[in-house]
C-alpha atoms as a PDB file:
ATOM      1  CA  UNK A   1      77.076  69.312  96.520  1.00  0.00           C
ATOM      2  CA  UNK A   2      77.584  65.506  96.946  1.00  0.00           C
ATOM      3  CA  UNK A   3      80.876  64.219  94.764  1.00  0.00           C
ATOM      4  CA  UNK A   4      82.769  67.102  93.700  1.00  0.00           C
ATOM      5  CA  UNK A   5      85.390  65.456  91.190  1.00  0.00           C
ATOM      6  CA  UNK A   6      84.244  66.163  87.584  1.00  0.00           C
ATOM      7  CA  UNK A   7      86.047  64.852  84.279  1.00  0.00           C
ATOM      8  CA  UNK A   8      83.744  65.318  80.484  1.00  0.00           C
ATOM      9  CA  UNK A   9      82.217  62.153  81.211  1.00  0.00           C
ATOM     10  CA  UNK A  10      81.190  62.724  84.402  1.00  0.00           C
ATOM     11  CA  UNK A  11      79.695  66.243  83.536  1.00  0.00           C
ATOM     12  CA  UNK A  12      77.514  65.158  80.832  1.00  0.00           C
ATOM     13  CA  UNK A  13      75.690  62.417  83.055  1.00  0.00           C
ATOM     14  CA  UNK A  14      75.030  64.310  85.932  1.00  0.00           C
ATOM     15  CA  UNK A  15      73.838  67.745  83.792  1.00  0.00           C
ATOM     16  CA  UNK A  16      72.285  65.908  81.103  1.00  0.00           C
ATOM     17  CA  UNK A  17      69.352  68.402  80.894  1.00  0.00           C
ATOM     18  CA  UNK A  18      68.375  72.006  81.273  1.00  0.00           C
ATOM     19  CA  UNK A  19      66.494  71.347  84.614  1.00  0.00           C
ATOM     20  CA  UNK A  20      69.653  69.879  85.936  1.00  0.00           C
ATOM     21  CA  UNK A  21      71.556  72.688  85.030  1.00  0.00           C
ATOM     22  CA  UNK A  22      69.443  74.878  87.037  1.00  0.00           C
ATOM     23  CA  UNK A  23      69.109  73.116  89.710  1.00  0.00           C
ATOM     24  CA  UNK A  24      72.602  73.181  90.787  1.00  0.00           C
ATOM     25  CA  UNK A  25      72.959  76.634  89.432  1.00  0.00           C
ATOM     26  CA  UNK A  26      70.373  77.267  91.708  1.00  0.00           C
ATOM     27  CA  UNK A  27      72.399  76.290  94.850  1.00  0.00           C
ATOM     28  CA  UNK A  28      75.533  78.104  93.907  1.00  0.00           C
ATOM     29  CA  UNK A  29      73.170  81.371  93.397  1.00  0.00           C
ATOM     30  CA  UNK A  30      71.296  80.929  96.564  1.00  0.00           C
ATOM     31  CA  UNK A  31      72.949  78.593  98.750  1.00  0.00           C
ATOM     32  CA  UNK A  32      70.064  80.088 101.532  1.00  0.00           C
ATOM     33  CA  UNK A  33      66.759  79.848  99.360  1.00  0.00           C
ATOM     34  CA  UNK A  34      66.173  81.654  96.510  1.00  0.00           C
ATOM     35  CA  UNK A  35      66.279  85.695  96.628  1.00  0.00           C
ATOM     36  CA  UNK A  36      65.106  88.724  94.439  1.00  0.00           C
ATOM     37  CA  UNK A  37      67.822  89.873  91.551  1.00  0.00           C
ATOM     38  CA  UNK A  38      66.339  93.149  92.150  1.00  0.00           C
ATOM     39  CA  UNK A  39      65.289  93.611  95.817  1.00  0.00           C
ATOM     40  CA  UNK A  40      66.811  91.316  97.393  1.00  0.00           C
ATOM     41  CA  UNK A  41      63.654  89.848  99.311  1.00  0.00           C
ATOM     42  CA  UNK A  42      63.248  86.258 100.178  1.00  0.00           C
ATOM     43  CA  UNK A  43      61.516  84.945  96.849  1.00  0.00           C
ATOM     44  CA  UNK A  44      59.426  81.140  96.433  1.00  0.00           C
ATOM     45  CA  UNK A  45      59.474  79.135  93.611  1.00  0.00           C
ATOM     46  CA  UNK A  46      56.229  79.045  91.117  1.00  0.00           C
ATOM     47  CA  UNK A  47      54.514  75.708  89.776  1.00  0.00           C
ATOM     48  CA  UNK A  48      55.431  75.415  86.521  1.00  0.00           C
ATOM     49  CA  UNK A  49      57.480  73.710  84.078  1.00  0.00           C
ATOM     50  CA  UNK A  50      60.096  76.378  83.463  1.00  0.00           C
ATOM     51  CA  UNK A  51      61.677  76.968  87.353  1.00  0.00           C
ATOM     52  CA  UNK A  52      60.469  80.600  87.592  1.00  0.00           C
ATOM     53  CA  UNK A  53      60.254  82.236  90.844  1.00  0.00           C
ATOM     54  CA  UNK A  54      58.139  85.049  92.357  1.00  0.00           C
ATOM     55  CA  UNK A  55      59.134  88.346  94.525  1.00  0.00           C
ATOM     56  CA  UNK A  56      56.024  88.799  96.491  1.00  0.00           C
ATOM     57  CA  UNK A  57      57.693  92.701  97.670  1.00  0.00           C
ATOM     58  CA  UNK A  58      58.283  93.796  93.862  1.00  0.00           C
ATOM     59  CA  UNK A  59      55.999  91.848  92.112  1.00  0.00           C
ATOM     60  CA  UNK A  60      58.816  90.470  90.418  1.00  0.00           C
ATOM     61  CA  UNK A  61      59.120  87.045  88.207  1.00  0.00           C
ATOM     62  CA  UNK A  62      62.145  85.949  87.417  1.00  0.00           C
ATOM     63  CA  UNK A  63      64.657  82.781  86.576  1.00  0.00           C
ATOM     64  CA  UNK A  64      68.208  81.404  87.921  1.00  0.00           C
ATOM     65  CA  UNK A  65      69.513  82.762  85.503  1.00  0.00           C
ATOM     66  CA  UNK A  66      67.957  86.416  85.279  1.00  0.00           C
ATOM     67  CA  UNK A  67      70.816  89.592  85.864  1.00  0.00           C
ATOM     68  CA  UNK A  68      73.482  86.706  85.001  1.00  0.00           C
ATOM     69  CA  UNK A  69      76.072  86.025  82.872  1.00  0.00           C
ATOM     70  CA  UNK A  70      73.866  83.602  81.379  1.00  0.00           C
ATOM     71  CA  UNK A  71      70.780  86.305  80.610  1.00  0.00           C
ATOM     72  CA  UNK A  72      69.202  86.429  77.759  1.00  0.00           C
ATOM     73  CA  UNK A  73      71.164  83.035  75.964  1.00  0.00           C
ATOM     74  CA  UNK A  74      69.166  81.008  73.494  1.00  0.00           C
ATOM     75  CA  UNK A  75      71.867  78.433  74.176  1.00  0.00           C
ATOM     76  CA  UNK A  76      71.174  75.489  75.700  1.00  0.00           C
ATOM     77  CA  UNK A  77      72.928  75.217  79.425  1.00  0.00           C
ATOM     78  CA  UNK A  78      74.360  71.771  78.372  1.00  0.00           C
ATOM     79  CA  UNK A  79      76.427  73.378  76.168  1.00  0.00           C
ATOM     80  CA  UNK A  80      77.052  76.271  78.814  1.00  0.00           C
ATOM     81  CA  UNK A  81      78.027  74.070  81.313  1.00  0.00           C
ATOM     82  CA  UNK A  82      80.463  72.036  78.655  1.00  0.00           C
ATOM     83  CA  UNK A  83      82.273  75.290  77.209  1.00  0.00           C
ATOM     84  CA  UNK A  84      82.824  76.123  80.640  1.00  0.00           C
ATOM     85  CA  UNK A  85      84.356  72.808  81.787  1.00  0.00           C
ATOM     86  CA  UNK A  86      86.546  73.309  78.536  1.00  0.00           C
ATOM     87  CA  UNK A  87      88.096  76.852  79.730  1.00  0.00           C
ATOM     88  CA  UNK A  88      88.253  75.397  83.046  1.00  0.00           C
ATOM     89  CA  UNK A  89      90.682  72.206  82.311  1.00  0.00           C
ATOM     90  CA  UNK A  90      92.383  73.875  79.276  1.00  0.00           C
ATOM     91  CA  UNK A  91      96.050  75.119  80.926  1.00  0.00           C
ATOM     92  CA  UNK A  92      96.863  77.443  78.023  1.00  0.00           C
ATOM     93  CA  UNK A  93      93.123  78.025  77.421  1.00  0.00           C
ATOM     94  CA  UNK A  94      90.601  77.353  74.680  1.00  0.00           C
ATOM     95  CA  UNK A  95      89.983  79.200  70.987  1.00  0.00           C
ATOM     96  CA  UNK A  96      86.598  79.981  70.105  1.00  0.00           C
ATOM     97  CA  UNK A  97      87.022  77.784  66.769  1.00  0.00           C
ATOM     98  CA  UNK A  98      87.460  74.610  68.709  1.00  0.00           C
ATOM     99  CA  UNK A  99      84.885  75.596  71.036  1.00  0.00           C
ATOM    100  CA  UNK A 100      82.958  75.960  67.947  1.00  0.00           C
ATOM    101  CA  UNK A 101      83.490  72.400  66.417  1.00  0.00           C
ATOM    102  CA  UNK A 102      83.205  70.838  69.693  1.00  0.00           C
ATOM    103  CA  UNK A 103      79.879  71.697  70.755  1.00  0.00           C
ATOM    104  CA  UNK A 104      78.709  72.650  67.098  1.00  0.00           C
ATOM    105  CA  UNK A 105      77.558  75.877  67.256  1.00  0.00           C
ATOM    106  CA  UNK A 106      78.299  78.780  65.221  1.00  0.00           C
ATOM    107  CA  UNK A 107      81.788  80.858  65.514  1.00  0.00           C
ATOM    108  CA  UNK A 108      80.053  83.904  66.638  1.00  0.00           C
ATOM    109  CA  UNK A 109      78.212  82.118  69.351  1.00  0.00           C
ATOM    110  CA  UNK A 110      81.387  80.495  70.350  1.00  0.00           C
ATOM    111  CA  UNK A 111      83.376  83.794  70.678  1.00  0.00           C
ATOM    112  CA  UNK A 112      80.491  85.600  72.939  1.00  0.00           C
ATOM    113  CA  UNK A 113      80.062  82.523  74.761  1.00  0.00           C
ATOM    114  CA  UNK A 114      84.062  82.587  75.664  1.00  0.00           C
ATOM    115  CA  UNK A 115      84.131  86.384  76.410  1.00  0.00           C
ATOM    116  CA  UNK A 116      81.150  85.511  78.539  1.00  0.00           C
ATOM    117  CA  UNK A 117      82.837  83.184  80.317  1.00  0.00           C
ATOM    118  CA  UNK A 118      85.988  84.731  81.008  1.00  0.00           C
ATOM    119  CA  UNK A 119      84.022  88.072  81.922  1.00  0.00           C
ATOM    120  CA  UNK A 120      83.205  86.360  85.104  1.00  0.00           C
ATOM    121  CA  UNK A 121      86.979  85.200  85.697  1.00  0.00           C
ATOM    122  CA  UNK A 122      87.742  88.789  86.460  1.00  0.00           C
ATOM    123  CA  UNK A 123      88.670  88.988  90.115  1.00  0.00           C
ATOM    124  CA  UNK A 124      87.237  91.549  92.280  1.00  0.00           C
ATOM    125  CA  UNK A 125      88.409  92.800  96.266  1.00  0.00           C
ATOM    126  CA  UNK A 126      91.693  90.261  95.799  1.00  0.00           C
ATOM    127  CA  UNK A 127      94.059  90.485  99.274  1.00  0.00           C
ATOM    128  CA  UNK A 128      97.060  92.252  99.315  1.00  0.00           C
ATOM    129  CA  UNK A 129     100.195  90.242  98.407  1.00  0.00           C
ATOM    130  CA  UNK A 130     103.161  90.092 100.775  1.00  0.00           C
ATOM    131  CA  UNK A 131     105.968  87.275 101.911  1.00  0.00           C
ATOM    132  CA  UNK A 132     108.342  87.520  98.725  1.00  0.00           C
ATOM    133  CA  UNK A 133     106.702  89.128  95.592  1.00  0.00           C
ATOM    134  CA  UNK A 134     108.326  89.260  92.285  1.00  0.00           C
ATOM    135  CA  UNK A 135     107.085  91.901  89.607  1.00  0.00           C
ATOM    136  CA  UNK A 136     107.981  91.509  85.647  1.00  0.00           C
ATOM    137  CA  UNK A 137     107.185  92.686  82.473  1.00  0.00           C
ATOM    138  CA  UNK A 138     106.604  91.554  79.299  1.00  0.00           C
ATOM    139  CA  UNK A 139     105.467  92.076  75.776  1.00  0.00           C
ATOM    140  CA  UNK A 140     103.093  90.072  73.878  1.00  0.00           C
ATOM    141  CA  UNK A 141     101.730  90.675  70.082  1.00  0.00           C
ATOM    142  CA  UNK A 142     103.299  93.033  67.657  1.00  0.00           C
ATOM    143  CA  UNK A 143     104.792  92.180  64.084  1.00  0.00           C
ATOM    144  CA  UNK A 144     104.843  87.847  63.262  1.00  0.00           C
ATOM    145  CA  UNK A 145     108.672  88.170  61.925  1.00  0.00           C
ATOM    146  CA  UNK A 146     111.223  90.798  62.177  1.00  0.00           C
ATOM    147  CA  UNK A 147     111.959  93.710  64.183  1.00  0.00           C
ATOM    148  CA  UNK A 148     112.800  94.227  67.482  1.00  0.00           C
ATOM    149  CA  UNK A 149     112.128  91.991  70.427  1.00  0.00           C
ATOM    150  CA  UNK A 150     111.400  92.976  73.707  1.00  0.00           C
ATOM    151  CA  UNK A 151     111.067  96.642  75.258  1.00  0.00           C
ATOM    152  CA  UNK A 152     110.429  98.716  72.604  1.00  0.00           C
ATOM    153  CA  UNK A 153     109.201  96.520  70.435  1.00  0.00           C
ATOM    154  CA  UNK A 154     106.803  98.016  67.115  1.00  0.00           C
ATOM    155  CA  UNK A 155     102.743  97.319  67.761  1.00  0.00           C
ATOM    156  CA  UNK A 156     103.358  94.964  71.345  1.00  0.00           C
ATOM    157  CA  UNK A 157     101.445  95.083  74.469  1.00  0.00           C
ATOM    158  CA  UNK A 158     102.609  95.240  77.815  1.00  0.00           C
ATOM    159  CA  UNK A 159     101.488  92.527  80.369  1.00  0.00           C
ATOM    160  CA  UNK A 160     102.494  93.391  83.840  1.00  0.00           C
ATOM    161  CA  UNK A 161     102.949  90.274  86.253  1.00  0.00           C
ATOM    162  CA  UNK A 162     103.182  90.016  90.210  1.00  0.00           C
ATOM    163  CA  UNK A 163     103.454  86.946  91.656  1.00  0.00           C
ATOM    164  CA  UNK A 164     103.704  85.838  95.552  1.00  0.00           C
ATOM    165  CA  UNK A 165     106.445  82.567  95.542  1.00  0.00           C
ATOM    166  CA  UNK A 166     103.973  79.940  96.914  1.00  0.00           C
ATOM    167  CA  UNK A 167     100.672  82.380  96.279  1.00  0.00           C
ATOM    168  CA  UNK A 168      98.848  84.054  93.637  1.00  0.00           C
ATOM    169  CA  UNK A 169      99.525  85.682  90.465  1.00  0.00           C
ATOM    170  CA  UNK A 170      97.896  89.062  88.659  1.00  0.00           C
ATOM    171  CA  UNK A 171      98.188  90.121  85.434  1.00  0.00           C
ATOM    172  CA  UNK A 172      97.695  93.525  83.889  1.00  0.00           C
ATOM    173  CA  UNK A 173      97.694  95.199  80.413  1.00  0.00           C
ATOM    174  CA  UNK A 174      99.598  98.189  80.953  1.00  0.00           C
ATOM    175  CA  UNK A 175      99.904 101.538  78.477  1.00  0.00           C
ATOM    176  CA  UNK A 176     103.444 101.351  79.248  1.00  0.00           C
ATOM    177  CA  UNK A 177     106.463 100.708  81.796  1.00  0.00           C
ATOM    178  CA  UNK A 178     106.737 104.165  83.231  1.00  0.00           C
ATOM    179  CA  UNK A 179     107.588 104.504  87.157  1.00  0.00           C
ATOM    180  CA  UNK A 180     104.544 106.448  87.841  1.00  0.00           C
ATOM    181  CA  UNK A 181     102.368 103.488  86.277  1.00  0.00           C
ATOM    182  CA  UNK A 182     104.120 100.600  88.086  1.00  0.00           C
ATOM    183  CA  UNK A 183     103.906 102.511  91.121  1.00  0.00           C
ATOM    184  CA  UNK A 184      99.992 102.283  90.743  1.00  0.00           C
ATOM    185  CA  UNK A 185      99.996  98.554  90.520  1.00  0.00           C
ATOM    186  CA  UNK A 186     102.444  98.364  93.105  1.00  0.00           C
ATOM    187  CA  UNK A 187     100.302 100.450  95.543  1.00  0.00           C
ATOM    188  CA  UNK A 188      97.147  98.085  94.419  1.00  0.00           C
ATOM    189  CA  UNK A 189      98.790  94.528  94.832  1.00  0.00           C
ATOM    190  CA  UNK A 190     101.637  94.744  96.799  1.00  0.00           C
ATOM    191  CA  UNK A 191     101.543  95.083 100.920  1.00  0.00           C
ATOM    192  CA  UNK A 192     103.860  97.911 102.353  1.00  0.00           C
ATOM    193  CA  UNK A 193     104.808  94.969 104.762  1.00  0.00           C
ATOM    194  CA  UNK A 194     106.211  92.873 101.776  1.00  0.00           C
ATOM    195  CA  UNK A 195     109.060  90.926 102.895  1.00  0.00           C
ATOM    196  CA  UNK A 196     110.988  91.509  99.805  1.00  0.00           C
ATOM    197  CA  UNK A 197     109.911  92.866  96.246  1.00  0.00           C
ATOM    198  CA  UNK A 198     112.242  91.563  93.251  1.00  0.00           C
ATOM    199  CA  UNK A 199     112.516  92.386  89.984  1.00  0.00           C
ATOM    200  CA  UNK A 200     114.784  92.503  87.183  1.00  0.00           C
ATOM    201  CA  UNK A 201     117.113  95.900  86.202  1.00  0.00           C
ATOM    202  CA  UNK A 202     114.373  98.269  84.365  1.00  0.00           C
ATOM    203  CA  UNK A 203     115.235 101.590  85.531  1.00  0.00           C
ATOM    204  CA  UNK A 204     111.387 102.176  86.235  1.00  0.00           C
ATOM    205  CA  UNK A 205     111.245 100.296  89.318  1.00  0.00           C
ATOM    206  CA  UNK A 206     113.324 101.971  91.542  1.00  0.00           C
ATOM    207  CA  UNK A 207     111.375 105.409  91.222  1.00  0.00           C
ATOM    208  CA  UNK A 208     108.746 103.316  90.838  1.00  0.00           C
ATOM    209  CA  UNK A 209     109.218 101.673  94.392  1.00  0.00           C
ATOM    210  CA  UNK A 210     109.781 104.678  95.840  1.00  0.00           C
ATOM    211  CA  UNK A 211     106.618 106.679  94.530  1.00  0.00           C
ATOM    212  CA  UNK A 212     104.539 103.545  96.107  1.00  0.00           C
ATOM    213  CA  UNK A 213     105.767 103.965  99.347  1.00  0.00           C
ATOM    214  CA  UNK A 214     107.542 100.714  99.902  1.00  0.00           C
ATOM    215  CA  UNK A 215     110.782 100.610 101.642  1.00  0.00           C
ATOM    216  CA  UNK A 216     113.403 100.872  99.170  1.00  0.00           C
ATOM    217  CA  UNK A 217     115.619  98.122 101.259  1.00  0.00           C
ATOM    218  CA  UNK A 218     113.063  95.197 100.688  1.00  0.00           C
ATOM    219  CA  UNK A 219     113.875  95.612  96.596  1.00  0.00           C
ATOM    220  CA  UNK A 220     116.229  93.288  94.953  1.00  0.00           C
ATOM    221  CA  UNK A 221     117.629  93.255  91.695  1.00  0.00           C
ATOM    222  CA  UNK A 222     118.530  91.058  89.246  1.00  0.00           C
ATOM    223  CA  UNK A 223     120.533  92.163  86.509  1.00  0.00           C
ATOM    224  CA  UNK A 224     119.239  90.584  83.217  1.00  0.00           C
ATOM    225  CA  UNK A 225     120.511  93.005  81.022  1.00  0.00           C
ATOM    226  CA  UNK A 226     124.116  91.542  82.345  1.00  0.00           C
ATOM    227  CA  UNK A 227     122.704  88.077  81.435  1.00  0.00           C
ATOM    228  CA  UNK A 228     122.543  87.547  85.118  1.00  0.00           C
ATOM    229  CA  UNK A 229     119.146  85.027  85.960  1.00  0.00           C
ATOM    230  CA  UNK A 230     120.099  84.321  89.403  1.00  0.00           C
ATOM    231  CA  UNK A 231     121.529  85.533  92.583  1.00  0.00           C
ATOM    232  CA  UNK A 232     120.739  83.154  95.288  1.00  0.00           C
ATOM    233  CA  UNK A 233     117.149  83.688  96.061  1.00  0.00           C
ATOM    234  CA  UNK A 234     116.729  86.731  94.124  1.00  0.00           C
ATOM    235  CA  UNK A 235     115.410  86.322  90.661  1.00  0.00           C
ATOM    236  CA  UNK A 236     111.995  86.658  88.978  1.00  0.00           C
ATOM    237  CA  UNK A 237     111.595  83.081  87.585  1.00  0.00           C
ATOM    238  CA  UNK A 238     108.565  82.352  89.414  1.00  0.00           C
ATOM    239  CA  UNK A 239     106.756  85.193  87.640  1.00  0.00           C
ATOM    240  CA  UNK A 240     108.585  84.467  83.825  1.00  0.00           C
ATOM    241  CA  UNK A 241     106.985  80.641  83.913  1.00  0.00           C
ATOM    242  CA  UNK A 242     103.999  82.460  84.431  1.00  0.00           C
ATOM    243  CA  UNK A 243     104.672  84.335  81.486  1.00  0.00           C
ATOM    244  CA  UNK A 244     106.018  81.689  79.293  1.00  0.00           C
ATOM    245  CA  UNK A 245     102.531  79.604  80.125  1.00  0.00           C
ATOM    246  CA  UNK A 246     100.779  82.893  78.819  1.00  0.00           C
ATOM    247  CA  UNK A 247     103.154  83.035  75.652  1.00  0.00           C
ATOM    248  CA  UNK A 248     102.417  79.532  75.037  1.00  0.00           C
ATOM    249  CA  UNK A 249      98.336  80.040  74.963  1.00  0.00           C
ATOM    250  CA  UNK A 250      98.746  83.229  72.934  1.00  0.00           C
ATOM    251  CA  UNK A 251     100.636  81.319  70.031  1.00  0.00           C
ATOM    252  CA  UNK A 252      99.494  78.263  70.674  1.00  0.00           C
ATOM    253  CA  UNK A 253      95.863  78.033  71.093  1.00  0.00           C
ATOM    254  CA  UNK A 254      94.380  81.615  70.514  1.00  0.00           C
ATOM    255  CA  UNK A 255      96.923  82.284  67.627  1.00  0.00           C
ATOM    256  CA  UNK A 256      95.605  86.492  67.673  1.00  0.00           C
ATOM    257  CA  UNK A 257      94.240  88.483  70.702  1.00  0.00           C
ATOM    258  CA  UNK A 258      93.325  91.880  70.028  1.00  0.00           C
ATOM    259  CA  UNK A 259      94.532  94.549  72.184  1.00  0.00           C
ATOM    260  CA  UNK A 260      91.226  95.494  73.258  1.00  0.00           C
ATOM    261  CA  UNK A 261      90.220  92.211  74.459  1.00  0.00           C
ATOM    262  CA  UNK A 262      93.879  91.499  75.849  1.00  0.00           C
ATOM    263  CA  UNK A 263      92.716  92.064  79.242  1.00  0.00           C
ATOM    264  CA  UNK A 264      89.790  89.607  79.549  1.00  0.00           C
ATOM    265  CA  UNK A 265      92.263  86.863  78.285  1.00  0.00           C
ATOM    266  CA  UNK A 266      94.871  87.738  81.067  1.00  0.00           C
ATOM    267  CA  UNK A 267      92.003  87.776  83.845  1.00  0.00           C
ATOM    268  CA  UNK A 268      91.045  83.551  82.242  1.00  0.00           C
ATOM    269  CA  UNK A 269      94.768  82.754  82.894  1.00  0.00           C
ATOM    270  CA  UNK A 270      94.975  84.513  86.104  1.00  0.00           C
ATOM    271  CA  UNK A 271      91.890  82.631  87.138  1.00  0.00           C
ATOM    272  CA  UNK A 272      92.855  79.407  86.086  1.00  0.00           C
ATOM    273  CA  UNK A 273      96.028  79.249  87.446  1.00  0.00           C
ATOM    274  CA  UNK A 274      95.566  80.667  90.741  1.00  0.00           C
ATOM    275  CA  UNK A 275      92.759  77.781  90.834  1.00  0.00           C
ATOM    276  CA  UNK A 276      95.166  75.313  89.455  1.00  0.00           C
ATOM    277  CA  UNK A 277      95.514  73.173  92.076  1.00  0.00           C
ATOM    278  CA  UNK A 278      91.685  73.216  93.097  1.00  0.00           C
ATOM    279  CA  UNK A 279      90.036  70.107  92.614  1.00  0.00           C
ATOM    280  CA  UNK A 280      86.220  72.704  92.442  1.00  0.00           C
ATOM    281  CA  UNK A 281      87.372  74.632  89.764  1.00  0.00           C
ATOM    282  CA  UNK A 282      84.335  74.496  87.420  1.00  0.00           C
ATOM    283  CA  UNK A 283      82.129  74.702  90.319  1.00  0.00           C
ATOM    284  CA  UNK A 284      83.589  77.807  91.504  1.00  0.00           C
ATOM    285  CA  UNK A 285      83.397  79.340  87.556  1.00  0.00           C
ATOM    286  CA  UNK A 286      80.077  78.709  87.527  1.00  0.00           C
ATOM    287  CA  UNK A 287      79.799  80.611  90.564  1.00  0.00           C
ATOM    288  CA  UNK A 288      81.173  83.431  89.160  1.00  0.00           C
ATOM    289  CA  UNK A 289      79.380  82.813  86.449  1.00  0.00           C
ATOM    290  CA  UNK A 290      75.619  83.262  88.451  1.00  0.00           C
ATOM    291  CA  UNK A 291      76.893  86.070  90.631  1.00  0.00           C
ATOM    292  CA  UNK A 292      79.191  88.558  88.068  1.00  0.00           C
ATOM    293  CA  UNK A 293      77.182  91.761  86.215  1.00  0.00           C
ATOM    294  CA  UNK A 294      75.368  90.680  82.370  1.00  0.00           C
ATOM    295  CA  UNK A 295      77.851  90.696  79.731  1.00  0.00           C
ATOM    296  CA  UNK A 296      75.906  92.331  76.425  1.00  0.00           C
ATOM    297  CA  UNK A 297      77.320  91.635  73.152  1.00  0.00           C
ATOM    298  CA  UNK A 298      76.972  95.338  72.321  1.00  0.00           C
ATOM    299  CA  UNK A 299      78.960  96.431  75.206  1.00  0.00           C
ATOM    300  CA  UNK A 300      81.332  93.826  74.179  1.00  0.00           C
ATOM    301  CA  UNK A 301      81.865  95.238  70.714  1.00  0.00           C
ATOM    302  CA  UNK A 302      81.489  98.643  71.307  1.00  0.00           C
END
């Protein structure tokens, strides 16, 4: 891929034009020679101006970006390729209003173009997390001013978080914080093998540990409700800064995130952060980006 550091400036003179685009789009898709969306057949590249290619087993024509992410966009990939840089070096993430008045387009563009984006964020087959995990819970949303913070809260979410000290981080919008639904995302993320699970002192986790098949002497606890942070090495700090990061793009950048779309949002932070120290991060969006299912804005707002 030749020089693999990218900043804005860099970005817009080496994808200056369409063609460009889809050339390297191209290589991230097929890395051994183009193939069939839809058969999967070895596939050549036709003569003409707009970088179609041919199936010769389905009788099939068809561009980079056909069965994409991308399908079906009147947008130019310029712009593609700059609202995805944007997500990509954002920390707390981007609103579709500044995407808007950056690349002037219109808001509604903007917000499909961001869902777009972060539809291909979502992780799929992730490992197994073991070493020393720590599991949280918090609440995002809800009434501006007044009421109660916290666990049962009026109108909040609940975003579940697991993080491996030195590894990655998940995020999950959860119905609730009942022991049988922890235990799920416990059984999903979390290796029997774990070296030791902490959390904090929500009665849930004990059944919940138990239900998931995880040996009950690997849990530690750390007693917030008795203002108690730290004990030693036990505590779930690693896991809260992931939260307060979240917190901090929720009021701070996207102001209001619908429950419905709550999860998408969570899967762009997860993304981004497990990536945060990767110096191919919009290379490996875009990626995802030519490789993840089509993204319809019906099935969007539906």
């Amino acid at each position: 891929m030749g020089d693999l550091s990218m900043d804005l400036i860099n970005l817009t003179s080496k994808f200056s034009t369409d063609d460009k685009c889809r050339e390297l789009l191209r290589r991230l898709r097929w890395p051994n020679g183009p193939e069939c969306p839809r058969c999967h057949s070895k596939a050549k590249e036709l003569d003409t101006d707009k970088q179609l290619f041919w199936c010769g087993e389905c009788q099939y024509q068809f561009s980079v970006t056909a069965g994409t992410i991308f399908n079906d966009s009147h947008l130019p990939l310029i712009k593609w390729f700059a609202a995805t840089f944007l997500l990509c070096e954002a920390r707390k993430g981007m609103s579709a209003n500044q995407i808007k008045r950056t690349l002037g387009i219109s808001y509604k563009t903007a917000w499909y173009l961001c869902h777009r984006i972060r539809a291909s964020m979502k992780e799929i087959d992730r490992p197994m997390l073991d070493g020393t995990v720590e599991m949280d819970e918090t609440y995002v949303g809800g009434k501006a001013t007044g009421g109660k913070r916290g666990r049962g809260s009026e109108n909040k979410e609940v975003v579940i978080g697991i993080r491996k000290r030195g590894g990655e981080l998940r995020f999950f919008h959860s119905s609730d914080v009942k022991s049988g639904t922890l235990a799920q995302y416990i059984k999903d993320n979390i290796s029997v093998d774990v070296d030791v699970m902490m959390t904090d002192d929500l009665q849930s986790y004990p059944a919940a540990i138990k239900k998931a098949s995880l040996d009950t002497d690997r849990h530690k606890t750390v007693r917030h409700s008795e203002g108690e942070y730290v004990v030693g090495t036990v505590h779930t700090n690693t896991v809260e800064n992931a939260f307060s990061l979240l917190k901090r793009g929720i009021t701070g950048t996207w102001h209001k995130i619908s429950a419905k779309h709550l999860a998408s949002y969570l899967d762009e932070m997860e993304f981004r952060f497990n990536r945060r120290k990767s110096h191919v991060l919009f290379l490996d969006t875009l990626r995802h980006m030519v490789t993840c299912p089509v993204l319809t804005f019906e099935r969007l707002i539906a």
